[in-house]
C-alpha atoms as a PDB file:
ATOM      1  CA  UNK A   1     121.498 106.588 150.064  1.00  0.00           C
ATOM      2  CA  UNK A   2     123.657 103.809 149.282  1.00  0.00           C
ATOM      3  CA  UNK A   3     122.345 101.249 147.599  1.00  0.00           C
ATOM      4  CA  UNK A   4     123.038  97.154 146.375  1.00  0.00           C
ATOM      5  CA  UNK A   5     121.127  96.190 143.683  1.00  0.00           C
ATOM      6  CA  UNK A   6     119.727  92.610 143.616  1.00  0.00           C
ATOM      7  CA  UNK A   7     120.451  91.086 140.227  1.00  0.00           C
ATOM      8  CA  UNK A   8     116.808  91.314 139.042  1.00  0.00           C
ATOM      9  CA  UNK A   9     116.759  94.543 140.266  1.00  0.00           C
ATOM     10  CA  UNK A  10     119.921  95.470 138.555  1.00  0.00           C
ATOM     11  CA  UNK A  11     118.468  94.048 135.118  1.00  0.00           C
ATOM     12  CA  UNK A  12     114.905  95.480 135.346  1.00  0.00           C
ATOM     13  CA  UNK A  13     116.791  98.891 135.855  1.00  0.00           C
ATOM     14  CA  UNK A  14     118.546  97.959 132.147  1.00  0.00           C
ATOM     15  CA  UNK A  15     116.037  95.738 130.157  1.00  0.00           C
ATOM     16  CA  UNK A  16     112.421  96.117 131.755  1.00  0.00           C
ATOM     17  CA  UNK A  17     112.381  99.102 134.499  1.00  0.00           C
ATOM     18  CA  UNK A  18     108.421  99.243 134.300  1.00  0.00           C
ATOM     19  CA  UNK A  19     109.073  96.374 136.832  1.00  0.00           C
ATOM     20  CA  UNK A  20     110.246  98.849 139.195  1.00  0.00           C
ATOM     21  CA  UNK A  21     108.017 100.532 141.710  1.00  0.00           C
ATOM     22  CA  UNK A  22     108.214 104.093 142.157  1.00  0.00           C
ATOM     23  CA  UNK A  23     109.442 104.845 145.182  1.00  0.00           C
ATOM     24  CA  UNK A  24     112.233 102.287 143.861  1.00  0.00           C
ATOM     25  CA  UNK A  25     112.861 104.134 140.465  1.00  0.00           C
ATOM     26  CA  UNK A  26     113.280 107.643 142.188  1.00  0.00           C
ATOM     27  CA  UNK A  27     115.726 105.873 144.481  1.00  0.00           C
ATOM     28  CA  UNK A  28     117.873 104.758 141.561  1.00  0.00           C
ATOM     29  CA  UNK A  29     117.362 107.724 139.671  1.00  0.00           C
ATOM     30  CA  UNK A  30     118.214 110.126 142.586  1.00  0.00           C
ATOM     31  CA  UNK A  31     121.482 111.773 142.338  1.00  0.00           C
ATOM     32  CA  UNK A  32     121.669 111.138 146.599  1.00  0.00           C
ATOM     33  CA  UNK A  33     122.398 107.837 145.641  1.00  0.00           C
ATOM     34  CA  UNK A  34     125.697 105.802 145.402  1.00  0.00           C
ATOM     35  CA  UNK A  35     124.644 102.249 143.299  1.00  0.00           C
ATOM     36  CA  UNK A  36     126.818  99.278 144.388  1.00  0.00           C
ATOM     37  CA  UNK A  37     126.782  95.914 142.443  1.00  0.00           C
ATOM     38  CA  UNK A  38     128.664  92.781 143.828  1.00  0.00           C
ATOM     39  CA  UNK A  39     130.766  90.776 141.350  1.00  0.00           C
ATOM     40  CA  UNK A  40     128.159  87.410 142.494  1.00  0.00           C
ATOM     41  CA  UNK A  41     125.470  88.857 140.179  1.00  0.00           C
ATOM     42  CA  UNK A  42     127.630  89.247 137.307  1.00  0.00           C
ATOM     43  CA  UNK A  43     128.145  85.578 137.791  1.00  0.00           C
ATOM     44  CA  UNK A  44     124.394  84.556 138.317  1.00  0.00           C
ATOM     45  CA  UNK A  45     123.756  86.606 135.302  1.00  0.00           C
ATOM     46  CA  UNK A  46     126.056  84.523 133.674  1.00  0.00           C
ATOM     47  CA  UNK A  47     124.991  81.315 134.811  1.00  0.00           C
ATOM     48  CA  UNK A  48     121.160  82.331 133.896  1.00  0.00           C
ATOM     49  CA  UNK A  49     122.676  83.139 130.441  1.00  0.00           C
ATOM     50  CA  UNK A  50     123.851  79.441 130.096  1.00  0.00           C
ATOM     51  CA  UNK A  51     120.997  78.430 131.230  1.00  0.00           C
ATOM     52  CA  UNK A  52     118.663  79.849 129.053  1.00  0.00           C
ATOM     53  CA  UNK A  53     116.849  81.482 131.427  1.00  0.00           C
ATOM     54  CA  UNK A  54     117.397  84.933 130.336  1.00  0.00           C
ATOM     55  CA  UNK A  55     118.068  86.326 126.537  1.00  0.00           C
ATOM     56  CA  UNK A  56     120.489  89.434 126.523  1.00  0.00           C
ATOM     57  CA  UNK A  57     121.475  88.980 122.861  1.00  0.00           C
ATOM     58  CA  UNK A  58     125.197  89.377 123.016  1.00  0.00           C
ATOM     59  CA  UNK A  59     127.005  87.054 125.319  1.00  0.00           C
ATOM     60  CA  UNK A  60     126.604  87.858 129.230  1.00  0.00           C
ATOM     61  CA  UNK A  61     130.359  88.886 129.233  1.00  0.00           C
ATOM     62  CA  UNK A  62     129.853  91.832 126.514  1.00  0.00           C
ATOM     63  CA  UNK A  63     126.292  92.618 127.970  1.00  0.00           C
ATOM     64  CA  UNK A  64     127.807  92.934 131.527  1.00  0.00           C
ATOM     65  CA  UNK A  65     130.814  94.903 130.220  1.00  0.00           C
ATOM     66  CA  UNK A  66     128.489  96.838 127.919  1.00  0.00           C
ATOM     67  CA  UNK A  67     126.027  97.429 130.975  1.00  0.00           C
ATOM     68  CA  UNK A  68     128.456  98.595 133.074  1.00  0.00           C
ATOM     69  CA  UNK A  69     130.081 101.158 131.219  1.00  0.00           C
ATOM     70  CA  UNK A  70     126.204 102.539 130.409  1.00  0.00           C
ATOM     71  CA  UNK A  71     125.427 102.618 133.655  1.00  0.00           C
ATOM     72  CA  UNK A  72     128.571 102.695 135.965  1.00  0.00           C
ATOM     73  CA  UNK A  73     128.070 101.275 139.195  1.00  0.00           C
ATOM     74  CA  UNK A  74     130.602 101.172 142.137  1.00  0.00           C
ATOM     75  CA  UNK A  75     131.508  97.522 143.293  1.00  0.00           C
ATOM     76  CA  UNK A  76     130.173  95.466 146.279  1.00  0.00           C
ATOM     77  CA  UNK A  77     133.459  93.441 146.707  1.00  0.00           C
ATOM     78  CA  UNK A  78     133.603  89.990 148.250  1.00  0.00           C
ATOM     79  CA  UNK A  79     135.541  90.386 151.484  1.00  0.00           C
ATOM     80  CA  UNK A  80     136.839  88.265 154.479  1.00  0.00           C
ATOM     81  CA  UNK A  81     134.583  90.170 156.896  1.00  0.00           C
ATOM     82  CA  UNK A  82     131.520  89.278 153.875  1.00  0.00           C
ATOM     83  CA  UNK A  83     132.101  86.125 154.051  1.00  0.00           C
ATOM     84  CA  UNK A  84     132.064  86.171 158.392  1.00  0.00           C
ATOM     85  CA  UNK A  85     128.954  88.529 158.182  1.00  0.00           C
ATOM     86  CA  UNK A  86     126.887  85.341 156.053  1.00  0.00           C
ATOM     87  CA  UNK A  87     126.476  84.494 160.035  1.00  0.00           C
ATOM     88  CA  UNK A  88     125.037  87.299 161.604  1.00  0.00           C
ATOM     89  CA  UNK A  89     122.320  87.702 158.802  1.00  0.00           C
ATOM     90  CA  UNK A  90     119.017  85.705 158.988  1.00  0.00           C
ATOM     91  CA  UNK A  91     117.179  84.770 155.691  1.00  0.00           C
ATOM     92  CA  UNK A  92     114.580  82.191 155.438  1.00  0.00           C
ATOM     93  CA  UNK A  93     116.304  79.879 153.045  1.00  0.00           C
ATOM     94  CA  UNK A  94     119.976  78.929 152.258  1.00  0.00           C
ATOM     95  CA  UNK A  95     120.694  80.566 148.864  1.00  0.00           C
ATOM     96  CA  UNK A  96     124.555  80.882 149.113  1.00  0.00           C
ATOM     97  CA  UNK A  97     124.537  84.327 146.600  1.00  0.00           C
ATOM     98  CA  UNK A  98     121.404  86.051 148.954  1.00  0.00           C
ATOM     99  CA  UNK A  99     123.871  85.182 152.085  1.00  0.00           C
ATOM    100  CA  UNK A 100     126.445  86.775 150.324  1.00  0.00           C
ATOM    101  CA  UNK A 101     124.508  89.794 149.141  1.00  0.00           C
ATOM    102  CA  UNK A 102     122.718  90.150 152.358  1.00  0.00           C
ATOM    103  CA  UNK A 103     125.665  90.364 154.350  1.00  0.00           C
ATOM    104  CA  UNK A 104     127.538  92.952 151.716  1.00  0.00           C
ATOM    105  CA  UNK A 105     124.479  94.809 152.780  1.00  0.00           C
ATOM    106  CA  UNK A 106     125.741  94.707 156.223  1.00  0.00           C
ATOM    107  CA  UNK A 107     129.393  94.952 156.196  1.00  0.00           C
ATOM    108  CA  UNK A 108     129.192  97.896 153.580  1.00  0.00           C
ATOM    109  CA  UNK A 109     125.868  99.628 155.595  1.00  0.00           C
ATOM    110  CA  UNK A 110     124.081  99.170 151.888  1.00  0.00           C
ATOM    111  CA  UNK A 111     120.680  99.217 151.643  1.00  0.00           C
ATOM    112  CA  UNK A 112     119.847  96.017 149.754  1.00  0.00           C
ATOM    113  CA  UNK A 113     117.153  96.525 146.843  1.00  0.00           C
ATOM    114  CA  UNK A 114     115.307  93.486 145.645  1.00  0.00           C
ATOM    115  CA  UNK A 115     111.939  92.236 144.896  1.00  0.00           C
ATOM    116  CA  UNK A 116     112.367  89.210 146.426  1.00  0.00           C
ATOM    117  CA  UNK A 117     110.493  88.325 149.567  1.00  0.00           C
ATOM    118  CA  UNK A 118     112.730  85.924 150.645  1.00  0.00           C
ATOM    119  CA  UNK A 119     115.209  88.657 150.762  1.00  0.00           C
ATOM    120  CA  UNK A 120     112.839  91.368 152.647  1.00  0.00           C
ATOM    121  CA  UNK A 121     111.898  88.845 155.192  1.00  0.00           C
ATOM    122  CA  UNK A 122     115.571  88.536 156.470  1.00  0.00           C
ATOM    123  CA  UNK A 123     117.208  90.267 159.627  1.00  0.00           C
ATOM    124  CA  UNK A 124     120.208  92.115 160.366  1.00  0.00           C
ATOM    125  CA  UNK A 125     120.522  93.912 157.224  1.00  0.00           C
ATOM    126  CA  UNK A 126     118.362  96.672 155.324  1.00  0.00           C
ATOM    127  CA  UNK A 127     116.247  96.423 152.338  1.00  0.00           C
ATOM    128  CA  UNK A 128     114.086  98.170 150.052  1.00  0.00           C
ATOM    129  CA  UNK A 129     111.688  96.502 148.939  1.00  0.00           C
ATOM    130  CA  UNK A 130     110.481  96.346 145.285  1.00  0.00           C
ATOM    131  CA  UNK A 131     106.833  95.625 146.264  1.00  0.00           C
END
């Protein structure tokens, strides 16, 4: 299975993966699966780092770069036909960086994993929920 990781997701997996359901864990842990990241949560985990809305103890540069090479992950890259997909996906609210990850989902045929139930409400792109 191939899978995008939400950016909670991604950093529950790391720092706290009791959050995870099962059936989410085994899918993460399954050797099956191919893990996919998109360079917009390295930036929102930034931006929460500024913020002061999350603690990683290093700056979010190192921790991302330290993260990463822990736990490699292939990249979800930002595309033309990304950016065109952001209107063939339906979410219930406007967050720019759920567009964006949403429609990855699509373009790439990634199953999107999140906890978010904004996220698992949307159409035209599939999810796993962490619920």
């Amino acid at each position: 299975m191939k899978l995008l990781l939400d950016t909670h997701i991604w950093l529950w997996s790391l720092r706290d993966p009791a959050r995870l359901t099962a059936r989410v864990a085994r899918a993460l842990e399954s050797v099956t699966s191919e893990l996919y990241l998109s360079p917009l949560s390295i930036w929102e985990l930034m931006l929460l780092a500024e913020k002061g809305r999350i603690r990683l103890g290093a700056p979010a540069e190192e921790w991302a770069g330290r993260a990463l090479e822990k736990v490699p992950l292939k990249e979800a890259p930002v595309t033309f036909q990304v950016a065109l997909a952001t209107r063939q996906v339906q979410l219930p609210h406007g967050d720019p960086v759920d567009l964006f990850l949403a429609a990855t989902a699509r373009v790439f045929h990634l199953t999107l994993v999140t906890a978010d139930e904004r996220l698992t409400a949307g159409k035209g792109f599939p999810v796993l929920a962490n619920q």
